[in-house]
N, C-alpha and C. Protein backbone atom coordinates (compact mmCIF):
# COMPACT_ATOMS: atom_id res chain seq x y z
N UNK A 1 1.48 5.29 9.71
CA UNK A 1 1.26 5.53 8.29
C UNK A 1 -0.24 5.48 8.03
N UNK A 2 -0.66 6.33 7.14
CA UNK A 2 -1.85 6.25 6.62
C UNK A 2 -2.21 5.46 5.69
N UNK A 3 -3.53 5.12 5.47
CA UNK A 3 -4.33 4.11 4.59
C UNK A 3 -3.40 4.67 3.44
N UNK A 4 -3.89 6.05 3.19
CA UNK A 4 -3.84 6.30 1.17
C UNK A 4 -2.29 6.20 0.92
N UNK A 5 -1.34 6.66 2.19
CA UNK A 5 0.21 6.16 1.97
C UNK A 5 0.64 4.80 1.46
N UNK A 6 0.20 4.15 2.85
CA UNK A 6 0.40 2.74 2.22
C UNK A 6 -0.21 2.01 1.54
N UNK A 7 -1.34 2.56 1.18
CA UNK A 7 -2.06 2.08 -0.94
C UNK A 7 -0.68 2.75 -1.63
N UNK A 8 -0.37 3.96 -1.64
CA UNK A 8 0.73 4.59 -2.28
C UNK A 8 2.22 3.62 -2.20
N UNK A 9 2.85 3.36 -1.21
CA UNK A 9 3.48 2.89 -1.08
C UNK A 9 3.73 1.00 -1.41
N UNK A 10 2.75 0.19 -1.20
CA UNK A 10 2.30 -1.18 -1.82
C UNK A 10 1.99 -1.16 -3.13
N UNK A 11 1.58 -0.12 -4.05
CA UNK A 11 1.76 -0.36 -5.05
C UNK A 11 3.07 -0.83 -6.03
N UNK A 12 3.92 0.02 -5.69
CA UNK A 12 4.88 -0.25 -6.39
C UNK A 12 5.53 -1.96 -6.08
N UNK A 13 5.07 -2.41 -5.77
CA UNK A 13 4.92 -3.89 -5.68
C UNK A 13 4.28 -5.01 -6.35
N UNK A 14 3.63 -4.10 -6.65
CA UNK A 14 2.40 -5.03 -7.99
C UNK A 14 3.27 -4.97 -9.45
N UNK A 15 3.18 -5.84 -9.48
CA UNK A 15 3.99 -6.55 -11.38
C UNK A 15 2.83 -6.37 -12.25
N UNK A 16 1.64 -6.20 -11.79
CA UNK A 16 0.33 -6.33 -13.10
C UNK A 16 0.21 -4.94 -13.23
N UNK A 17 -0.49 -4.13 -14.45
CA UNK A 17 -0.53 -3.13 -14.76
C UNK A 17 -2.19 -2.92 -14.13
N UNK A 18 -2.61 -1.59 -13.10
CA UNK A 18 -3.59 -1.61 -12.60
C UNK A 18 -4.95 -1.08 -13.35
N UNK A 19 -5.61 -2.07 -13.30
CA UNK A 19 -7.16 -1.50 -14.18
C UNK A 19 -8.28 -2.23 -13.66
N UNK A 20 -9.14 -1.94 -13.74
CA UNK A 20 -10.41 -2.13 -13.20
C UNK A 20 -11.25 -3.01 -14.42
N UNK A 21 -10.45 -3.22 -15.60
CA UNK A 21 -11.26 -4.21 -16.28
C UNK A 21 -11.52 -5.51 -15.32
N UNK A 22 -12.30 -5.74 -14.78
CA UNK A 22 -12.82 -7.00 -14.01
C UNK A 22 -12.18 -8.23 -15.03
N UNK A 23 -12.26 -8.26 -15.79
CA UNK A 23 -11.44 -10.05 -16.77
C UNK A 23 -10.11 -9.70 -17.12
N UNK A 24 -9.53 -8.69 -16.27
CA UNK A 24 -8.17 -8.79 -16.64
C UNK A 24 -7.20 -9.64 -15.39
N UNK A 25 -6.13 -10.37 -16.37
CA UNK A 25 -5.48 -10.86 -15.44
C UNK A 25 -4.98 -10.38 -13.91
N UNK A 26 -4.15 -9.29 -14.27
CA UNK A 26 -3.91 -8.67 -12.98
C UNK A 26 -5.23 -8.18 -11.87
N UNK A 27 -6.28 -7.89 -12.32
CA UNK A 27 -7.38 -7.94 -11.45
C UNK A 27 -7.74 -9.14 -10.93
N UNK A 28 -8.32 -9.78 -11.89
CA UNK A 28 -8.73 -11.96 -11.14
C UNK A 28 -7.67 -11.62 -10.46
N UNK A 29 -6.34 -11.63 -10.43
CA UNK A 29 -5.26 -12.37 -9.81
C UNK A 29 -4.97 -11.67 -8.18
N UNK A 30 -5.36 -10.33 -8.00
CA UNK A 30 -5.52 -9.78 -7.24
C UNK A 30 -7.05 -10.10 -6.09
N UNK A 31 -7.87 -10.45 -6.70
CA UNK A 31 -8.82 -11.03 -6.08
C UNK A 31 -8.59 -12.67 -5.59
N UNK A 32 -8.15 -13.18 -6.32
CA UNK A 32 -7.62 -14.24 -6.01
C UNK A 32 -6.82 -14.28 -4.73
N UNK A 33 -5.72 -13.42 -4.66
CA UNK A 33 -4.56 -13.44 -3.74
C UNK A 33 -5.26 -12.81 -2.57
N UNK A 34 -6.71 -11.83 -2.37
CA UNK A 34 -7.42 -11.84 -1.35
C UNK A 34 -7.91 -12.68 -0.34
N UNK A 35 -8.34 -14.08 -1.40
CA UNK A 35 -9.39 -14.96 -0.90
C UNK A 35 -7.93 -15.15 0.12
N UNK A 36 -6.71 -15.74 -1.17
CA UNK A 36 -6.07 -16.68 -0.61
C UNK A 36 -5.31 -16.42 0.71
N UNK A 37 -5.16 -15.13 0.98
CA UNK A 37 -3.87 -14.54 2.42
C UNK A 37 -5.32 -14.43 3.27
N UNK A 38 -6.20 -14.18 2.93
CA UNK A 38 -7.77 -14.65 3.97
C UNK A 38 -7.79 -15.94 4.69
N UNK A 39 -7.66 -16.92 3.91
CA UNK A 39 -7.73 -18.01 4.09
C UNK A 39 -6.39 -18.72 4.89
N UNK A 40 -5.34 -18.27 4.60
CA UNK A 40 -4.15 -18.45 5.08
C UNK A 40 -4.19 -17.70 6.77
N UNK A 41 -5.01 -16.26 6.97
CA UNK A 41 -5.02 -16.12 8.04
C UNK A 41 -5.89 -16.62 9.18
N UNK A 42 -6.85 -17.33 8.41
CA UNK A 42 -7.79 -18.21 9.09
C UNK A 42 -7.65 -19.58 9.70
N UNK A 43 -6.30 -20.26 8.41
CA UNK A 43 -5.82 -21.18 8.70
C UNK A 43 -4.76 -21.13 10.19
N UNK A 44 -4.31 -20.07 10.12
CA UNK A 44 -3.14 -20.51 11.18
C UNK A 44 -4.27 -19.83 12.74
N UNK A 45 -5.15 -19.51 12.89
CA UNK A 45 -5.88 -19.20 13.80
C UNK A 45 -6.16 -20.39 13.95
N UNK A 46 -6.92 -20.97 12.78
CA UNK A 46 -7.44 -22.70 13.21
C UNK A 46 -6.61 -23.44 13.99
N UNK A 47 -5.44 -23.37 13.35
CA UNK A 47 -4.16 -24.29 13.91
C UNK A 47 -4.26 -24.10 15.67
N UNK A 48 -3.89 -22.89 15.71
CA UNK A 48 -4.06 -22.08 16.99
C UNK A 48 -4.96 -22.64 17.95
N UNK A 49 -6.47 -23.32 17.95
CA UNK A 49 -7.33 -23.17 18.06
C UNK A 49 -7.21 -24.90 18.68
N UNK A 50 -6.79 -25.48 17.62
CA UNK A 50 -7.19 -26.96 17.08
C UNK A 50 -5.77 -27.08 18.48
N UNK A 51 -4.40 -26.91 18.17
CA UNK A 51 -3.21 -27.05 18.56
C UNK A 51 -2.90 -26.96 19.60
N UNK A 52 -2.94 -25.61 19.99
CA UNK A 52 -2.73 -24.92 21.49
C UNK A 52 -3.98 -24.33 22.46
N UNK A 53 -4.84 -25.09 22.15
CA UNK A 53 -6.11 -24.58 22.57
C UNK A 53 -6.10 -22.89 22.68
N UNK A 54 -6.28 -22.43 21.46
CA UNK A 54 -6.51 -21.03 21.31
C UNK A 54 -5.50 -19.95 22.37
N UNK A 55 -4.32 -20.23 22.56
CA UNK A 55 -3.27 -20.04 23.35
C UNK A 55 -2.28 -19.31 22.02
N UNK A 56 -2.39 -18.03 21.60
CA UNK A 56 -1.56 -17.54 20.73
C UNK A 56 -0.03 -16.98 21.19
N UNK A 57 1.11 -17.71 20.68
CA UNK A 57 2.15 -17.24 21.48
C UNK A 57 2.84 -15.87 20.69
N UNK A 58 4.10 -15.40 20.93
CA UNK A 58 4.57 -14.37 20.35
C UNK A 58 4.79 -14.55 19.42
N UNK A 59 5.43 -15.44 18.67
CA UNK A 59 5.65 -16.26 17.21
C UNK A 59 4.41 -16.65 16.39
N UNK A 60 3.26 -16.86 16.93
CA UNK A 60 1.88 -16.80 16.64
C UNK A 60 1.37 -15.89 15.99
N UNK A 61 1.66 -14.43 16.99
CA UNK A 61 1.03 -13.50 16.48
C UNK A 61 1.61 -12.24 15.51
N UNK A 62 3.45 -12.86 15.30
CA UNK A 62 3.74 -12.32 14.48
C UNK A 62 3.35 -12.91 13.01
N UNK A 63 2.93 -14.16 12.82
CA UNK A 63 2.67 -15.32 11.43
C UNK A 63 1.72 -14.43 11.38
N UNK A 64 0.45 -14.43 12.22
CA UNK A 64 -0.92 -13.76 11.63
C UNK A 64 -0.26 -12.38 11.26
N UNK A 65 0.21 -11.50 12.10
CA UNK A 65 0.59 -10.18 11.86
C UNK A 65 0.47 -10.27 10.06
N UNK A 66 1.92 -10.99 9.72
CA UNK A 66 2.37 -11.45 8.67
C UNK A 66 1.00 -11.70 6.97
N UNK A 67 0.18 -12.62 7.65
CA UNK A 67 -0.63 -12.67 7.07
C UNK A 67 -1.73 -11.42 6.85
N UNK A 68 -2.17 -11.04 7.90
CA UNK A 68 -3.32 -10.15 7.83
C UNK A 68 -2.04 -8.49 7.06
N UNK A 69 -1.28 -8.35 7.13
CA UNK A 69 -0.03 -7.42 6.02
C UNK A 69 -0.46 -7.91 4.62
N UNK A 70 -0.43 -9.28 4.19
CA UNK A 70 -0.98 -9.70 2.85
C UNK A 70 -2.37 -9.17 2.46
N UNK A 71 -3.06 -9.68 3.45
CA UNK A 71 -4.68 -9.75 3.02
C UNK A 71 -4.36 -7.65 2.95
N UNK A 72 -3.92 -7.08 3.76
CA UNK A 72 -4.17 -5.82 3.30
C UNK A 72 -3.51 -5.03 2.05
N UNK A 73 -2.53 -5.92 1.92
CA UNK A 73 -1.41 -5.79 0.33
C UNK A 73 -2.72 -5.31 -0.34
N UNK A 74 -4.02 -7.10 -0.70
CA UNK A 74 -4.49 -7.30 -1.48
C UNK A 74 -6.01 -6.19 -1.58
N UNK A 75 -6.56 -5.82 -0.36
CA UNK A 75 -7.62 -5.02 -0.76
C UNK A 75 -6.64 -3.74 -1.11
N UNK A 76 -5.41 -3.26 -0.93
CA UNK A 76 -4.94 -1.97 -1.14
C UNK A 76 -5.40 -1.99 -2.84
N UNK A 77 -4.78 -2.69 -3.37
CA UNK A 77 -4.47 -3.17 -4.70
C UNK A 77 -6.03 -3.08 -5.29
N UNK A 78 -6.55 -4.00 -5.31
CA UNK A 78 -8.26 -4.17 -5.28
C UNK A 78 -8.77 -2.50 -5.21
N UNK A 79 -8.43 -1.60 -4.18
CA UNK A 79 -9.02 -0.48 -4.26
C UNK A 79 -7.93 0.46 -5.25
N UNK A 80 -7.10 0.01 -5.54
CA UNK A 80 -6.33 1.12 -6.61
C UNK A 80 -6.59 0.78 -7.65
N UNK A 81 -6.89 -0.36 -8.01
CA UNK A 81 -7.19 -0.65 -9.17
C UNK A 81 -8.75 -0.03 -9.75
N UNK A 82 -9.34 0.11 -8.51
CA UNK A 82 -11.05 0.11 -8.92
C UNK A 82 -10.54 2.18 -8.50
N UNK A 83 -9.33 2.87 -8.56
CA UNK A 83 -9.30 3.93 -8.59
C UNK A 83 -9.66 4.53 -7.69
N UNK A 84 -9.76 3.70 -6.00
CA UNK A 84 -10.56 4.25 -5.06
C UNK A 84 -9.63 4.48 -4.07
N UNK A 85 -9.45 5.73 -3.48
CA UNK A 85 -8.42 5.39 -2.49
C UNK A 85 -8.70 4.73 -1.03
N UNK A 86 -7.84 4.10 0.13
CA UNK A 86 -7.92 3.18 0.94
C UNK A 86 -8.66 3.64 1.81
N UNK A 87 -8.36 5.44 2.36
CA UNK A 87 -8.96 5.69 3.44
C UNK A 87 -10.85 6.01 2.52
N UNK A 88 -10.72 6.07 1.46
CA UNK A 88 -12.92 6.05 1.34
C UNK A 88 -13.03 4.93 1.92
N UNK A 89 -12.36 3.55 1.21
CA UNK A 89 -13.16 2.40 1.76
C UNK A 89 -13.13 2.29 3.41
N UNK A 90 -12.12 2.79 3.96
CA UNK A 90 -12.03 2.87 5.52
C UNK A 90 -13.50 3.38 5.86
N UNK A 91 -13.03 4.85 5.33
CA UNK A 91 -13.90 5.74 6.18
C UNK A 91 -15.43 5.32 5.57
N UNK A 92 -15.67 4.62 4.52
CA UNK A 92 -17.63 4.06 4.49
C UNK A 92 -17.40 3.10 5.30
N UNK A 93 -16.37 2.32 5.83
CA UNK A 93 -16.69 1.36 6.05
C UNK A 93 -17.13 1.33 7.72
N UNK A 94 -16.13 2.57 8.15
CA UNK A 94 -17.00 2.87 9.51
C UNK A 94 -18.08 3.68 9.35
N UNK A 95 -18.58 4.49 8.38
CA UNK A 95 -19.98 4.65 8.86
C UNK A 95 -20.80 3.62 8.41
N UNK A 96 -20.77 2.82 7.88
CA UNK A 96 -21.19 1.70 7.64
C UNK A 96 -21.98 0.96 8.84
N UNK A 97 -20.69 0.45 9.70
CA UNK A 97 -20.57 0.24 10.96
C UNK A 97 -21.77 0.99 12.00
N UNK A 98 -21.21 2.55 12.08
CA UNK A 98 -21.39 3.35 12.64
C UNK A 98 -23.81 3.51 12.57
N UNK A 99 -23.85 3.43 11.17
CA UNK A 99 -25.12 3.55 11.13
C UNK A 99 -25.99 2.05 11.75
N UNK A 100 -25.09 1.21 11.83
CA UNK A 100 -25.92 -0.02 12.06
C UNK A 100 -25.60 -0.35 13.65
N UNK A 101 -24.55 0.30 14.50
CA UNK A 101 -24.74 0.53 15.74
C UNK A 101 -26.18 1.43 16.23
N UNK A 102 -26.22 2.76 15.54
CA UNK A 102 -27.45 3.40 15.81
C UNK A 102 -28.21 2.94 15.70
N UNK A 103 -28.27 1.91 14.96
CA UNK A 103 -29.65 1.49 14.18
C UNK A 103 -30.07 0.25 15.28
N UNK A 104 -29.02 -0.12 16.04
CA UNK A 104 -28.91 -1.89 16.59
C UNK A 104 -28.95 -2.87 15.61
N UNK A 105 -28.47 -2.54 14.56
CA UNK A 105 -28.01 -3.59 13.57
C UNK A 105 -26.83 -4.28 13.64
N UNK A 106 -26.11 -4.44 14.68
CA UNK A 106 -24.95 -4.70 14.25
C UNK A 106 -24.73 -6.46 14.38
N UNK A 107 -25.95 -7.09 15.12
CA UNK A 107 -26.01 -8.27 14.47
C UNK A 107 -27.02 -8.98 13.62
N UNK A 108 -26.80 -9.88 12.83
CA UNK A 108 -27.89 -10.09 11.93
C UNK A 108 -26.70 -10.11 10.57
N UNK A 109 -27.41 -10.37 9.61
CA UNK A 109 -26.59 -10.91 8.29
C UNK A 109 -26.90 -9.93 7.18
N UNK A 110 -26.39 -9.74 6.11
CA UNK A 110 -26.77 -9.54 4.94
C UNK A 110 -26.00 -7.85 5.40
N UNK A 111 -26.13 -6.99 4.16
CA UNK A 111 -25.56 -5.82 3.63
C UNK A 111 -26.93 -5.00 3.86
N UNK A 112 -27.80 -5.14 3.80
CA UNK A 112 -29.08 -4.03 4.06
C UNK A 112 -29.35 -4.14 5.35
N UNK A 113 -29.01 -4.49 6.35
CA UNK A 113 -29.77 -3.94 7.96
C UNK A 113 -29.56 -3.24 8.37
């Protein structure tokens, strides 16, 4: 399946009405539910990490599966709301990538290198 499908298809899942007013509930709440399935997929890596000395089993990597499905629920949402479809943000996001390989930027911090 494609990005702009399954933005198409995950929508109809959202209960908030979609708009890009930044102080609207259904937006915060959508940003919110980013941080939070982020954080949730970070957590069970930790676990992973801390637990089984970084030893991910099959049941492991279906939980993250599980999680990192959320975290993408939430940027789908995030980009329909801001009216953008999934594959732009894909596709800047590899040339994004792509220019800061040419460049030998690809380590180092910040959004301008």
């Amino acid at each position: 399946m494609g990005f702009d499908e399954y933005q198409k298809k995950a929508a109809k899942y959202d209960l908030a009405e979609a708009t890009a007013d930044l102080k609207a509930v259904g937006f915060i709440e959508k940003v919110l539910g980013l941080v939070g399935e982020a954080g949730e997929t970070a957590d069970k890596i930790k676990k992973i990490l801390r637990d089984k000395n970084g030893v991910v089993s099959p049941e492991d990597k279906d939980l993250i599966i599980k999680e990192l499905g959320d975290t993408l629920w939430y940027v789908a949402a995030i980009a329909r709301y801001l009216d953008v479809p999934l594959s732009e943000v894909a596709d800047e996001n590899i040339a994004k990538l792509e220019s800061r390989r040419r460049r030998n930027k690809l380590h180092g911090e910040g959004d301008k290198r």
